[in-house]
PDB file of N, CA and C in Angstrom:
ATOM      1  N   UNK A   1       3.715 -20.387 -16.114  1.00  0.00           N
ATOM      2  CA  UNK A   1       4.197 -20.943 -14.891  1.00  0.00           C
ATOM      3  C   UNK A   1       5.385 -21.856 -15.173  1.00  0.00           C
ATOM      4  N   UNK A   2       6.447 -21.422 -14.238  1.00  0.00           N
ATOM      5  CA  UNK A   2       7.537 -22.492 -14.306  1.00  0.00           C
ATOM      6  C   UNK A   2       7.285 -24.003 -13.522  1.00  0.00           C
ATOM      7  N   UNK A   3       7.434 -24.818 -14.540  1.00  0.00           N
ATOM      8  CA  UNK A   3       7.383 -26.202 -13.873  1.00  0.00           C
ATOM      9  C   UNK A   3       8.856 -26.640 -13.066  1.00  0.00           C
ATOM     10  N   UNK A   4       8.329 -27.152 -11.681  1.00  0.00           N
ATOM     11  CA  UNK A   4       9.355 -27.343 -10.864  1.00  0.00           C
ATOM     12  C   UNK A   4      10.527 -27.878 -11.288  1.00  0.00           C
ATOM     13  N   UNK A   5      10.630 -29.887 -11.354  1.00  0.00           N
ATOM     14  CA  UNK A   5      11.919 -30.204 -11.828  1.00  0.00           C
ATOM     15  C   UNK A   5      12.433 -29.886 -13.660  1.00  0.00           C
ATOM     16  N   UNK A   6      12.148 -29.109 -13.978  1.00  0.00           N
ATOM     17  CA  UNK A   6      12.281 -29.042 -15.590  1.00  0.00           C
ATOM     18  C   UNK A   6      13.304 -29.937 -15.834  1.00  0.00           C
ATOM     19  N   UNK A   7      13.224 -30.052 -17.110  1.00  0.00           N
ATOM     20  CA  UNK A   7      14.093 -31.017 -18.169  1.00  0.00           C
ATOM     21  C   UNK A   7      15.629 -30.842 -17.925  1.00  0.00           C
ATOM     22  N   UNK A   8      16.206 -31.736 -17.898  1.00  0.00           N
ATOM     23  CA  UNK A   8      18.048 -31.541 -17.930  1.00  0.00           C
ATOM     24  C   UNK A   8      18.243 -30.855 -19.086  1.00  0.00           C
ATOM     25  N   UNK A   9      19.253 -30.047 -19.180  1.00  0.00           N
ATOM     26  CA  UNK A   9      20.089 -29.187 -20.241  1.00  0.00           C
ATOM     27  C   UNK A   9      21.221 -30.202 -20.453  1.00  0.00           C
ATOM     28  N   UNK A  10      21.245 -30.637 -21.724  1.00  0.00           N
ATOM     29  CA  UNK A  10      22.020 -31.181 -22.038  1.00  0.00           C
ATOM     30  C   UNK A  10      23.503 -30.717 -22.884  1.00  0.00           C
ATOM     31  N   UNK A  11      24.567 -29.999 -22.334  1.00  0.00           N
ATOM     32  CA  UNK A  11      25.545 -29.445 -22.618  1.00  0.00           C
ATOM     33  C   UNK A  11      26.921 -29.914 -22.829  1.00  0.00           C
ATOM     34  N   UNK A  12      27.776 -30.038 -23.678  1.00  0.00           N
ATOM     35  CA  UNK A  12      28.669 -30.241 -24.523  1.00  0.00           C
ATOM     36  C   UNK A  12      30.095 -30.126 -23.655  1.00  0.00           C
ATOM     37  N   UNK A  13      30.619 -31.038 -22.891  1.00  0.00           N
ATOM     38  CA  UNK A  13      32.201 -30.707 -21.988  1.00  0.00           C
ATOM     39  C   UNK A  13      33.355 -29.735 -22.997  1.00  0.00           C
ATOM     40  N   UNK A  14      33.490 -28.678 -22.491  1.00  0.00           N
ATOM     41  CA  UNK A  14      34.484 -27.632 -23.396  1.00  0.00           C
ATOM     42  C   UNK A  14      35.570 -27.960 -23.342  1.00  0.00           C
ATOM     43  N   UNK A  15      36.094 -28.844 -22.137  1.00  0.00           N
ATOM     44  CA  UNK A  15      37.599 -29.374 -21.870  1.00  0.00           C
ATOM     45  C   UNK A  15      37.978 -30.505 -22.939  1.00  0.00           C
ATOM     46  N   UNK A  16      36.619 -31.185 -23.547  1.00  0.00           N
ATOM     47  CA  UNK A  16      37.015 -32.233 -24.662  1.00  0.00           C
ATOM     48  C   UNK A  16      37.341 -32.034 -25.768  1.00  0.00           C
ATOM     49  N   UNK A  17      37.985 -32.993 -25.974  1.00  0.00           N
ATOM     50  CA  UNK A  17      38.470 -32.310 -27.851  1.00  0.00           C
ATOM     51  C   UNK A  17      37.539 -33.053 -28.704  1.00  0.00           C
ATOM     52  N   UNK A  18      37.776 -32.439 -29.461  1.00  0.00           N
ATOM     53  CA  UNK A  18      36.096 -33.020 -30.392  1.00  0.00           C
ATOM     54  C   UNK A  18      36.777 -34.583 -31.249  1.00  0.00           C
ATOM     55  N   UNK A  19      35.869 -34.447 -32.002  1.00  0.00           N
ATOM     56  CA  UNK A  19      35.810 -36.029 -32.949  1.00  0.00           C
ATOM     57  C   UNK A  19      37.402 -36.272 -34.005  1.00  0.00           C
ATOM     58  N   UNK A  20      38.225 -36.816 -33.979  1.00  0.00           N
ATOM     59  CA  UNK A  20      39.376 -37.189 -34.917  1.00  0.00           C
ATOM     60  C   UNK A  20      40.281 -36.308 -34.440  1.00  0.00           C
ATOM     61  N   UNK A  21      39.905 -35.557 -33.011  1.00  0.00           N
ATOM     62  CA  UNK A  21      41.114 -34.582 -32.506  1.00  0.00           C
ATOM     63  C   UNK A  21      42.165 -34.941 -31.765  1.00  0.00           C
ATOM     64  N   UNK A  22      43.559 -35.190 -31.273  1.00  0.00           N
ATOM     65  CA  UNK A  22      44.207 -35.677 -30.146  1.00  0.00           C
ATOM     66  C   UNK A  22      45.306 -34.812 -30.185  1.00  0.00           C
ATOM     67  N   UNK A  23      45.892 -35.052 -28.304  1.00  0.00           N
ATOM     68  CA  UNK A  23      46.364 -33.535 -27.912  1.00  0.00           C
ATOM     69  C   UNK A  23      47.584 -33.905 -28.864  1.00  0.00           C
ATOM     70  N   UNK A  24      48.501 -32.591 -28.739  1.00  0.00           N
ATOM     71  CA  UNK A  24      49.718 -32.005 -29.395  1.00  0.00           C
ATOM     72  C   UNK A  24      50.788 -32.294 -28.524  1.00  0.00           C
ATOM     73  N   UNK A  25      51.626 -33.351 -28.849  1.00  0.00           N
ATOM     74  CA  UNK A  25      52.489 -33.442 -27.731  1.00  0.00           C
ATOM     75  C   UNK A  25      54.103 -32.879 -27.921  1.00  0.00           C
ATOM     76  N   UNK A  26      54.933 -32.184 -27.037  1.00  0.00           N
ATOM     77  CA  UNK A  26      56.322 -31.227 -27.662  1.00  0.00           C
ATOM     78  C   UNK A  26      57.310 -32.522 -28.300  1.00  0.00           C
ATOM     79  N   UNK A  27      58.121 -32.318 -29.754  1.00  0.00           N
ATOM     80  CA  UNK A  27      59.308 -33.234 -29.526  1.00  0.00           C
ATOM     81  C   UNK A  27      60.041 -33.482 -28.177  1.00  0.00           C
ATOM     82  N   UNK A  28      60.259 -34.622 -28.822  1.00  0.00           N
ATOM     83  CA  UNK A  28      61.952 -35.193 -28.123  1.00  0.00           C
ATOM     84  C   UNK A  28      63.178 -34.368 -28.432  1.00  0.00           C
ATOM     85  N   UNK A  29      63.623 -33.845 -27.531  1.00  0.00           N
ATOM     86  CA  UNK A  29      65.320 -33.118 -28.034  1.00  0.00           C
ATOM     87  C   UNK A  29      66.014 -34.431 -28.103  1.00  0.00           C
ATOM     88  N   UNK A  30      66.777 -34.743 -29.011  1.00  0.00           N
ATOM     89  CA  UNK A  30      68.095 -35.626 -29.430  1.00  0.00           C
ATOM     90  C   UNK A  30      69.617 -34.600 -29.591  1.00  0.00           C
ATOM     91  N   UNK A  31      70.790 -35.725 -29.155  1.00  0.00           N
ATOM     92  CA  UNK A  31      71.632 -35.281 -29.077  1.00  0.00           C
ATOM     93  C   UNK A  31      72.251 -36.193 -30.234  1.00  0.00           C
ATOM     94  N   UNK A  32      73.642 -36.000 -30.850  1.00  0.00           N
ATOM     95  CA  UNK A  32      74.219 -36.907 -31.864  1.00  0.00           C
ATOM     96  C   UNK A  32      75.503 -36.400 -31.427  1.00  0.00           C
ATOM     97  N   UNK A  33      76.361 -37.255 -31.180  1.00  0.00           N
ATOM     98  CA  UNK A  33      78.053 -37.679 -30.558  1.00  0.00           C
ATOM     99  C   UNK A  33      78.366 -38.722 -31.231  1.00  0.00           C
ATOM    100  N   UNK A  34      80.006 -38.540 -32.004  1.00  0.00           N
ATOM    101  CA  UNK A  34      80.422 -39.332 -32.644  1.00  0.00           C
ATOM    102  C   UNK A  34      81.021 -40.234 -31.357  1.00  0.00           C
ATOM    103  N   UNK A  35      80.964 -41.763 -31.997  1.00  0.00           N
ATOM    104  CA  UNK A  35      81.433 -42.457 -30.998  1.00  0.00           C
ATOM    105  C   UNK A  35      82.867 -43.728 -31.462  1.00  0.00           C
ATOM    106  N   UNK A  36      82.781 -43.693 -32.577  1.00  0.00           N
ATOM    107  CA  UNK A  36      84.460 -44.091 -33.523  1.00  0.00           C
ATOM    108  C   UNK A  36      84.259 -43.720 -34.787  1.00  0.00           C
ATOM    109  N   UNK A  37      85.574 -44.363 -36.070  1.00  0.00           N
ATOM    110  CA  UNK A  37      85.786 -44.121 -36.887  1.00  0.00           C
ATOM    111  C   UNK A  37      84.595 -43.628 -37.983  1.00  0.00           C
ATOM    112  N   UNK A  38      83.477 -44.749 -37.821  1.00  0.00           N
ATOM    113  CA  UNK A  38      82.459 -44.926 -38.579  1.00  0.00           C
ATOM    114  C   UNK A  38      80.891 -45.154 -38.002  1.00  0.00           C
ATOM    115  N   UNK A  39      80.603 -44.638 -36.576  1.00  0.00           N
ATOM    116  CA  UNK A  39      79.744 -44.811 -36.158  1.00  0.00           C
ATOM    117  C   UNK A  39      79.388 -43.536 -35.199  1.00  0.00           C
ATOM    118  N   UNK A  40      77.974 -42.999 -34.886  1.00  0.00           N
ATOM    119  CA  UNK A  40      77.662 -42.207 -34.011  1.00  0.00           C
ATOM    120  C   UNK A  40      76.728 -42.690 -33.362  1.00  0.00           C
ATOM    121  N   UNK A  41      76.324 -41.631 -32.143  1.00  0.00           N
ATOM    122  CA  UNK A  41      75.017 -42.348 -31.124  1.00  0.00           C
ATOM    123  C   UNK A  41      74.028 -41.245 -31.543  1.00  0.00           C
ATOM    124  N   UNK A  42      72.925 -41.752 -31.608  1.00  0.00           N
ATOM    125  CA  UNK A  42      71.658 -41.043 -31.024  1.00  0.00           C
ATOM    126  C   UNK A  42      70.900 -40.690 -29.507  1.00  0.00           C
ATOM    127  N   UNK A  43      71.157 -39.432 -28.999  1.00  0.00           N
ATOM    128  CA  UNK A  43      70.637 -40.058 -27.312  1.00  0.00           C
ATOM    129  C   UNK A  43      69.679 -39.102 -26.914  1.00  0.00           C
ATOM    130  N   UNK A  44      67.976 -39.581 -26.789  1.00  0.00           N
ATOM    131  CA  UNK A  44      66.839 -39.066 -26.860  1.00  0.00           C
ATOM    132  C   UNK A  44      66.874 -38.754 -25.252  1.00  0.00           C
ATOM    133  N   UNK A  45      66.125 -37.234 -25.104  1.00  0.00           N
ATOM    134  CA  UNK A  45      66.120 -36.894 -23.669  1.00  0.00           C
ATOM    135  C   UNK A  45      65.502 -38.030 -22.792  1.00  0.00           C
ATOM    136  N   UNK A  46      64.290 -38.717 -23.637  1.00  0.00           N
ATOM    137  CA  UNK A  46      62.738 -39.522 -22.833  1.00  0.00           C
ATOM    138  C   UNK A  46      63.382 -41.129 -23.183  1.00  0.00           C
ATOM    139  N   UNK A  47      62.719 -42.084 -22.797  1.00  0.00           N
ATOM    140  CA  UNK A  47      63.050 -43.133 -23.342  1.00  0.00           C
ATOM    141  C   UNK A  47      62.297 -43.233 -25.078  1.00  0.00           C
ATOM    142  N   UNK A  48      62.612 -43.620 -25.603  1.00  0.00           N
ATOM    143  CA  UNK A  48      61.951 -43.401 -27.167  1.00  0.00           C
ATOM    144  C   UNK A  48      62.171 -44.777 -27.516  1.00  0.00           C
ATOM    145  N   UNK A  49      61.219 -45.136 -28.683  1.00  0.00           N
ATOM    146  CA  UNK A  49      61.191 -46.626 -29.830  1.00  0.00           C
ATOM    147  C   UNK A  49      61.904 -45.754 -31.037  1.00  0.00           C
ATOM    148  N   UNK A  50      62.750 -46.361 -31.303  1.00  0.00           N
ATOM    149  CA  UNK A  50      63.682 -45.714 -32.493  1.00  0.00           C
ATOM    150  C   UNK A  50      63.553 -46.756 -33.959  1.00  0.00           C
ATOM    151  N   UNK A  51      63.381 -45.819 -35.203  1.00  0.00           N
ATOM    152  CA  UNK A  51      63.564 -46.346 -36.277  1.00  0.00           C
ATOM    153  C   UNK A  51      64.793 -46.872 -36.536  1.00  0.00           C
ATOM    154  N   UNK A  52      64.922 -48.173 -36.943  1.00  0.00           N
ATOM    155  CA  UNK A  52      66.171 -48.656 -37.068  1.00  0.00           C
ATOM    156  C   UNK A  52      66.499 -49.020 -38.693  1.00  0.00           C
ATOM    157  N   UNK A  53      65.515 -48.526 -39.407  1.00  0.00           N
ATOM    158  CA  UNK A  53      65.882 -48.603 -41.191  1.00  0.00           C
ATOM    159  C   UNK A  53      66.546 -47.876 -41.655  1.00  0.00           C
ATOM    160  N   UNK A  54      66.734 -46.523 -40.726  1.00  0.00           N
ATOM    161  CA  UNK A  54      67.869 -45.457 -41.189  1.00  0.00           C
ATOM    162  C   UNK A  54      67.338 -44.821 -42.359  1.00  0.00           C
ATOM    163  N   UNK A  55      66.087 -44.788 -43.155  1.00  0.00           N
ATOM    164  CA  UNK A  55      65.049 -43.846 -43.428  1.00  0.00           C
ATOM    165  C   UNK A  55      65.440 -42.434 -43.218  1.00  0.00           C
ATOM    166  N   UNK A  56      66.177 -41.510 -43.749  1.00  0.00           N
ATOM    167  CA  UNK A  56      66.336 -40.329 -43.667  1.00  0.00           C
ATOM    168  C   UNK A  56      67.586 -40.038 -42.766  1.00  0.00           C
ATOM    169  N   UNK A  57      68.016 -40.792 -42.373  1.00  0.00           N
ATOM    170  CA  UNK A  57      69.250 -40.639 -41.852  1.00  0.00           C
ATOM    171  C   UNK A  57      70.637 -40.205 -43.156  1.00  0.00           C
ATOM    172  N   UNK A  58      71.165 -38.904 -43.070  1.00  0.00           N
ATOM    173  CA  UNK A  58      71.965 -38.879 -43.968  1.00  0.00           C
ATOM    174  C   UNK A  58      73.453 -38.074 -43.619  1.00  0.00           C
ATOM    175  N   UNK A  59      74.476 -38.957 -43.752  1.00  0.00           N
ATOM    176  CA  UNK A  59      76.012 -38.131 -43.350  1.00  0.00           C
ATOM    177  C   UNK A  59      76.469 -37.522 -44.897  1.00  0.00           C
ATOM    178  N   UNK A  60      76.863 -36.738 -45.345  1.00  0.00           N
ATOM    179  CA  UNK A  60      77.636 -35.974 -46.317  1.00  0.00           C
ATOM    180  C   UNK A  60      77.086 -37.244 -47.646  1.00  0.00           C
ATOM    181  N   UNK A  61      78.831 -37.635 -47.683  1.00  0.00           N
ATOM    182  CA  UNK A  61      78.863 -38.446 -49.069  1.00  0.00           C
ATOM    183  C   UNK A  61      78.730 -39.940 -48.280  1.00  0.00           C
ATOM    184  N   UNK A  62      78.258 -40.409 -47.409  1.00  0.00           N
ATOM    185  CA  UNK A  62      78.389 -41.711 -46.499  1.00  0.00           C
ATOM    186  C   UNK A  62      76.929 -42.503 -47.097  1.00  0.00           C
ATOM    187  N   UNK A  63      76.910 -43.621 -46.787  1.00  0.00           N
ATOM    188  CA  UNK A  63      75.721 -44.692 -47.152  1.00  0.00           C
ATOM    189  C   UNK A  63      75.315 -45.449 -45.371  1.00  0.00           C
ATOM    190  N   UNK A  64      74.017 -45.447 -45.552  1.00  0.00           N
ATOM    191  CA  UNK A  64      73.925 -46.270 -44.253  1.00  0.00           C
ATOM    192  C   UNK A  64      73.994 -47.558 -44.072  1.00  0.00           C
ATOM    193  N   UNK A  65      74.532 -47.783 -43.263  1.00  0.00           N
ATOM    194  CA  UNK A  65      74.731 -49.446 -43.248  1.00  0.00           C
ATOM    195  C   UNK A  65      74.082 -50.267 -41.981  1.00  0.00           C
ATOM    196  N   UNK A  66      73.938 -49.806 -40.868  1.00  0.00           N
ATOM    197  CA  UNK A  66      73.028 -50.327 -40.174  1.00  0.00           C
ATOM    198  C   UNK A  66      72.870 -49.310 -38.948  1.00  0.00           C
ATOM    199  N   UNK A  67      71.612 -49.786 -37.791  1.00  0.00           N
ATOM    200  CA  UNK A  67      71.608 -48.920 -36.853  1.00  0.00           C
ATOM    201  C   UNK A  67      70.864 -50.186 -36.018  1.00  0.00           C
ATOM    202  N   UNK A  68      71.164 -49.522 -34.508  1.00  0.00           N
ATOM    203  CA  UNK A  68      70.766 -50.673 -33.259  1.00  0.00           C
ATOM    204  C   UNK A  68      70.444 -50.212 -32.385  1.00  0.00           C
ATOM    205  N   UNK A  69      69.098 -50.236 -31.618  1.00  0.00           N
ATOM    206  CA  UNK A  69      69.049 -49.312 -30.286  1.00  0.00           C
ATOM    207  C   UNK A  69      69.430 -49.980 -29.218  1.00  0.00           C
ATOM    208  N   UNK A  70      70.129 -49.501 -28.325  1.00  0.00           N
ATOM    209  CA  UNK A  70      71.310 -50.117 -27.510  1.00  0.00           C
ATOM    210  C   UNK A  70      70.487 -49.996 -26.209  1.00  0.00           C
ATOM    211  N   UNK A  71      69.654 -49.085 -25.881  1.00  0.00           N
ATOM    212  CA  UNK A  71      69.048 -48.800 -24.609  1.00  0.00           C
ATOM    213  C   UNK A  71      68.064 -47.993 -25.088  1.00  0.00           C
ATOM    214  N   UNK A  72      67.210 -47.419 -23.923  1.00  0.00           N
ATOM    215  CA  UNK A  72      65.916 -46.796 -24.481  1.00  0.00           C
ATOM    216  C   UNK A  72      65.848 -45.528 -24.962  1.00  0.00           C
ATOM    217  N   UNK A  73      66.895 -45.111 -24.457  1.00  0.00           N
ATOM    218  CA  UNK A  73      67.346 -43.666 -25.004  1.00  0.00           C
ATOM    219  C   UNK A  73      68.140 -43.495 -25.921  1.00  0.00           C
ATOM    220  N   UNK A  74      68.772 -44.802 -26.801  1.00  0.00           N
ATOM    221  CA  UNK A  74      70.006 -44.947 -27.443  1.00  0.00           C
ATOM    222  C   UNK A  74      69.962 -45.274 -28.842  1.00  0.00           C
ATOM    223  N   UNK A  75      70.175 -44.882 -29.603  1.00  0.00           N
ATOM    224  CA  UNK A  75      69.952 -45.524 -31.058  1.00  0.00           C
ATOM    225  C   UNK A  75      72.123 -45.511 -31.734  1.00  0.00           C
ATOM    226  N   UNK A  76      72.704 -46.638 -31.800  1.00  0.00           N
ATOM    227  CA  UNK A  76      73.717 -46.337 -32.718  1.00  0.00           C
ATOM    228  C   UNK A  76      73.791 -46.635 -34.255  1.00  0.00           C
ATOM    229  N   UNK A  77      74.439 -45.785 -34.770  1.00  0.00           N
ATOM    230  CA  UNK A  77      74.371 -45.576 -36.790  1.00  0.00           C
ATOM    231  C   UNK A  77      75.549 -45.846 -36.965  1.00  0.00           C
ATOM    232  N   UNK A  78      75.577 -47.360 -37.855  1.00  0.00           N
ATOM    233  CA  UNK A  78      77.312 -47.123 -38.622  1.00  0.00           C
ATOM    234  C   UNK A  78      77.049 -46.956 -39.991  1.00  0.00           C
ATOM    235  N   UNK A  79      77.723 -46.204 -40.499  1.00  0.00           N
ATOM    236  CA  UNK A  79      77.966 -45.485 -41.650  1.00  0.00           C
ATOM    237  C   UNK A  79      78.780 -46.364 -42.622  1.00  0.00           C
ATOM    238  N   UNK A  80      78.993 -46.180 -43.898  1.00  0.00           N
ATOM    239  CA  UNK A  80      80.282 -46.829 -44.715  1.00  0.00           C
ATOM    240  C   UNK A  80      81.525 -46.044 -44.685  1.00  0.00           C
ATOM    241  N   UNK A  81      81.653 -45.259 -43.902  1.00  0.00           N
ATOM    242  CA  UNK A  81      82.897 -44.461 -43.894  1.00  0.00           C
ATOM    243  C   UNK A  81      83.368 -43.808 -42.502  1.00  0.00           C
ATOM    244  N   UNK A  82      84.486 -43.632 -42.873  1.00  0.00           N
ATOM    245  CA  UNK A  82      85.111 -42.422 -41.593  1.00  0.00           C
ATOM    246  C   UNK A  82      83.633 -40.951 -41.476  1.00  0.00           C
ATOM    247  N   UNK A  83      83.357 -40.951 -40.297  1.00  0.00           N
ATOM    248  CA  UNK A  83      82.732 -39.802 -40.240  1.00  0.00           C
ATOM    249  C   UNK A  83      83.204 -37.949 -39.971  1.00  0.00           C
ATOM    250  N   UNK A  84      83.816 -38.146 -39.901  1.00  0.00           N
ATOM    251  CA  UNK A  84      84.926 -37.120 -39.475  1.00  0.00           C
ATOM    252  C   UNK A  84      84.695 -36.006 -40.338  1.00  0.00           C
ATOM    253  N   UNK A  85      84.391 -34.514 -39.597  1.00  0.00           N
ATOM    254  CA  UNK A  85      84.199 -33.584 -40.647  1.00  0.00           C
ATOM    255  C   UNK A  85      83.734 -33.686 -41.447  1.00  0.00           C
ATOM    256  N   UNK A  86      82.052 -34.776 -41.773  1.00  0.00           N
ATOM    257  CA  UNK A  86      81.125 -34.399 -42.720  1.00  0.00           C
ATOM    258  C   UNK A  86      79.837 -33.907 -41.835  1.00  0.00           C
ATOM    259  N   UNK A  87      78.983 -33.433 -42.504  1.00  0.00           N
ATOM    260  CA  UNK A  87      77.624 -32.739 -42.318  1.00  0.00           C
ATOM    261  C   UNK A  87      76.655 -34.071 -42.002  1.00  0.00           C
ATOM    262  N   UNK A  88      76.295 -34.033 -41.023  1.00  0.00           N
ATOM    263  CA  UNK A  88      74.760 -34.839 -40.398  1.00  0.00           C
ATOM    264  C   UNK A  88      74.165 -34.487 -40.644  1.00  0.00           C
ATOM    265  N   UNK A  89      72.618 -35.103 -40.930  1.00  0.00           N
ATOM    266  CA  UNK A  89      70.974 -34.881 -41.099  1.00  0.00           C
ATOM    267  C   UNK A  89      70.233 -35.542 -40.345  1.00  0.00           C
ATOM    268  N   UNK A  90      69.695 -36.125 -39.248  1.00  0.00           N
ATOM    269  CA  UNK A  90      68.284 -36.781 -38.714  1.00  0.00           C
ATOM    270  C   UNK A  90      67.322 -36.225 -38.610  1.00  0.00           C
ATOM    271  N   UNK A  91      66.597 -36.831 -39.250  1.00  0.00           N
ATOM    272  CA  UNK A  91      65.190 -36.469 -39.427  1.00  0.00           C
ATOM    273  C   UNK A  91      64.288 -36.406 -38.008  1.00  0.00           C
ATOM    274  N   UNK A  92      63.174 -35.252 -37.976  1.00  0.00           N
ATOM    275  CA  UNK A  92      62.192 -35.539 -36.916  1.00  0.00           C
ATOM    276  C   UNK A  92      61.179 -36.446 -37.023  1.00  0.00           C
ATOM    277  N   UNK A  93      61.095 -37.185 -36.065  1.00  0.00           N
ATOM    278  CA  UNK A  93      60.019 -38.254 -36.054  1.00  0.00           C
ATOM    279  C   UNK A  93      60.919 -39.425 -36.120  1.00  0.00           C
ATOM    280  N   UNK A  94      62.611 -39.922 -36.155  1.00  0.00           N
ATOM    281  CA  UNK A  94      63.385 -40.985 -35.835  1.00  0.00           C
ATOM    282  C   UNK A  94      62.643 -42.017 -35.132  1.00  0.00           C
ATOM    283  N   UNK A  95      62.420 -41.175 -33.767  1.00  0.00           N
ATOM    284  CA  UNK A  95      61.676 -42.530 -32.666  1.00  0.00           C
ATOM    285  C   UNK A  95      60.023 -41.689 -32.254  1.00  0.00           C
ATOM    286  N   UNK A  96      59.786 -42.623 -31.324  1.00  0.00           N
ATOM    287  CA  UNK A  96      58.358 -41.911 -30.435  1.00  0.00           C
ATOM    288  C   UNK A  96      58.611 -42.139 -29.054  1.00  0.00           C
ATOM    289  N   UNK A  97      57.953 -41.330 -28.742  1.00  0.00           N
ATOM    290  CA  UNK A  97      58.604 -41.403 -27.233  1.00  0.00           C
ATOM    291  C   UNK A  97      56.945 -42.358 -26.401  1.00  0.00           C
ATOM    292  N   UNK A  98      57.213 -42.347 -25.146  1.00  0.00           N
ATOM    293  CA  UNK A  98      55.947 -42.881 -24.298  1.00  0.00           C
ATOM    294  C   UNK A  98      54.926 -42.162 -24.079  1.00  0.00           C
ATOM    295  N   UNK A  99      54.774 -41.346 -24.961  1.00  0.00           N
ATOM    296  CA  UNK A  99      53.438 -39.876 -24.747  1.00  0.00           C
ATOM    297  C   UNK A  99      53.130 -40.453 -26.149  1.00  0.00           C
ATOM    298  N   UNK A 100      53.697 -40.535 -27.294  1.00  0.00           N
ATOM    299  CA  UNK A 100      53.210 -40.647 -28.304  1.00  0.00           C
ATOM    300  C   UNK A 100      53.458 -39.548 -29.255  1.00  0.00           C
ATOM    301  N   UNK A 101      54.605 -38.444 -28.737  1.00  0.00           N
ATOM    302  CA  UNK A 101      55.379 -37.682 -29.353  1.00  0.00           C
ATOM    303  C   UNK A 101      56.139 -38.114 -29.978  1.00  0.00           C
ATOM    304  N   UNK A 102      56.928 -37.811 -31.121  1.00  0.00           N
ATOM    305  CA  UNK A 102      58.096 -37.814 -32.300  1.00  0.00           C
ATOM    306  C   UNK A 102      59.326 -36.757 -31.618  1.00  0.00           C
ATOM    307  N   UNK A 103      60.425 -37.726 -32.006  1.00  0.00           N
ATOM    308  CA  UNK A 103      61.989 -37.100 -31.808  1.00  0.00           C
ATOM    309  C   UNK A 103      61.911 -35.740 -32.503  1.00  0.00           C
ATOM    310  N   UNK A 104      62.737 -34.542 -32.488  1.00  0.00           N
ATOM    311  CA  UNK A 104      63.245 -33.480 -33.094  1.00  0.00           C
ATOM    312  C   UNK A 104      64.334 -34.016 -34.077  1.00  0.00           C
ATOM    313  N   UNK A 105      64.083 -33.110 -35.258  1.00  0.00           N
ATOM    314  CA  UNK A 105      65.178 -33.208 -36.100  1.00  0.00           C
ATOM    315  C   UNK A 105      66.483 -32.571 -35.311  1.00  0.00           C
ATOM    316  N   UNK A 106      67.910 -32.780 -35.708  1.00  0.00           N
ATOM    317  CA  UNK A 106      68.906 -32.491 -35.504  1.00  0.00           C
ATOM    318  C   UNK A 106      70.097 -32.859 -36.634  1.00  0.00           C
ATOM    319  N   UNK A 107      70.866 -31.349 -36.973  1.00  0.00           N
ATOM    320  CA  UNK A 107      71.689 -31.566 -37.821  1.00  0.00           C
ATOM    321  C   UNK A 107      73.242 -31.142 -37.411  1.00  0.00           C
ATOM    322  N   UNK A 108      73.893 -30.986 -37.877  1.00  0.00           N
ATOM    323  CA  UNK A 108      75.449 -30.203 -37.710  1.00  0.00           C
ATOM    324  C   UNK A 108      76.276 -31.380 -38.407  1.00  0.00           C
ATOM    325  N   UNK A 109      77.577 -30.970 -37.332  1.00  0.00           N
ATOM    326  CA  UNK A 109      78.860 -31.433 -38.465  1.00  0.00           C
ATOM    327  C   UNK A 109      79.679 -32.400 -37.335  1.00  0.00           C
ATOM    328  N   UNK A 110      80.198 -33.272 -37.781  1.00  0.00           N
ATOM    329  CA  UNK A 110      80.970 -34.144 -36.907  1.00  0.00           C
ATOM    330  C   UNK A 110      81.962 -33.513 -36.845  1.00  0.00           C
TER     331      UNK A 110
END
């Protein structure tokens, strides 16, 4: 015989992510525009917190010399040199955005 109120089934939410899991969030696209002799901008689609140690930031034969985020979308890099016609490198993960996503890498040539 089935007993009327039987016991709760105690079942597992499938929509949750399990233990040490958290969601996957897309990069930040960044743009890089030279902006004078010896300096370029960084300009993140989202507002982003930007690394300002310049950690992987690399122009050709250039040395970094400082960087400043100017606005929330803005990071500027001055270099020790004319930038002109050398090869850029920024690394992904520069800033984080307000989701808790990391910037996209972006490279090319001034």
């Amino acid at each position: 015989m089935a007993s009327y109120p039987g016991s709760k089934v105690h079942r597992k939410n499938r929509r949750k992510l399990g233990r040490g899991q958290t969601p996957s969030y897309p990069p930040t696209a960044v743009t890089v525009t030279s902006t004078g002799a010896d300096t370029f901008k960084v300009v993140a689609a989202v507002p982003c917190v930007f690394d300002t140690s310049g950690a992987g930031i690399t122009v050709a034969t250039l040395t970094f010399v400082s960087a400043t985020q100017v606005s929330t979308t803005e990071l500027d890099v001055t270099m020790s040199g004319a930038i002109s016609g050398h090869a850029y490198s920024i690394p992904g993960g520069l800033g984080v955005n307000f989701m808790g996503g990391a910037t996209a890498a972006a490279s090319g040539t001034f």
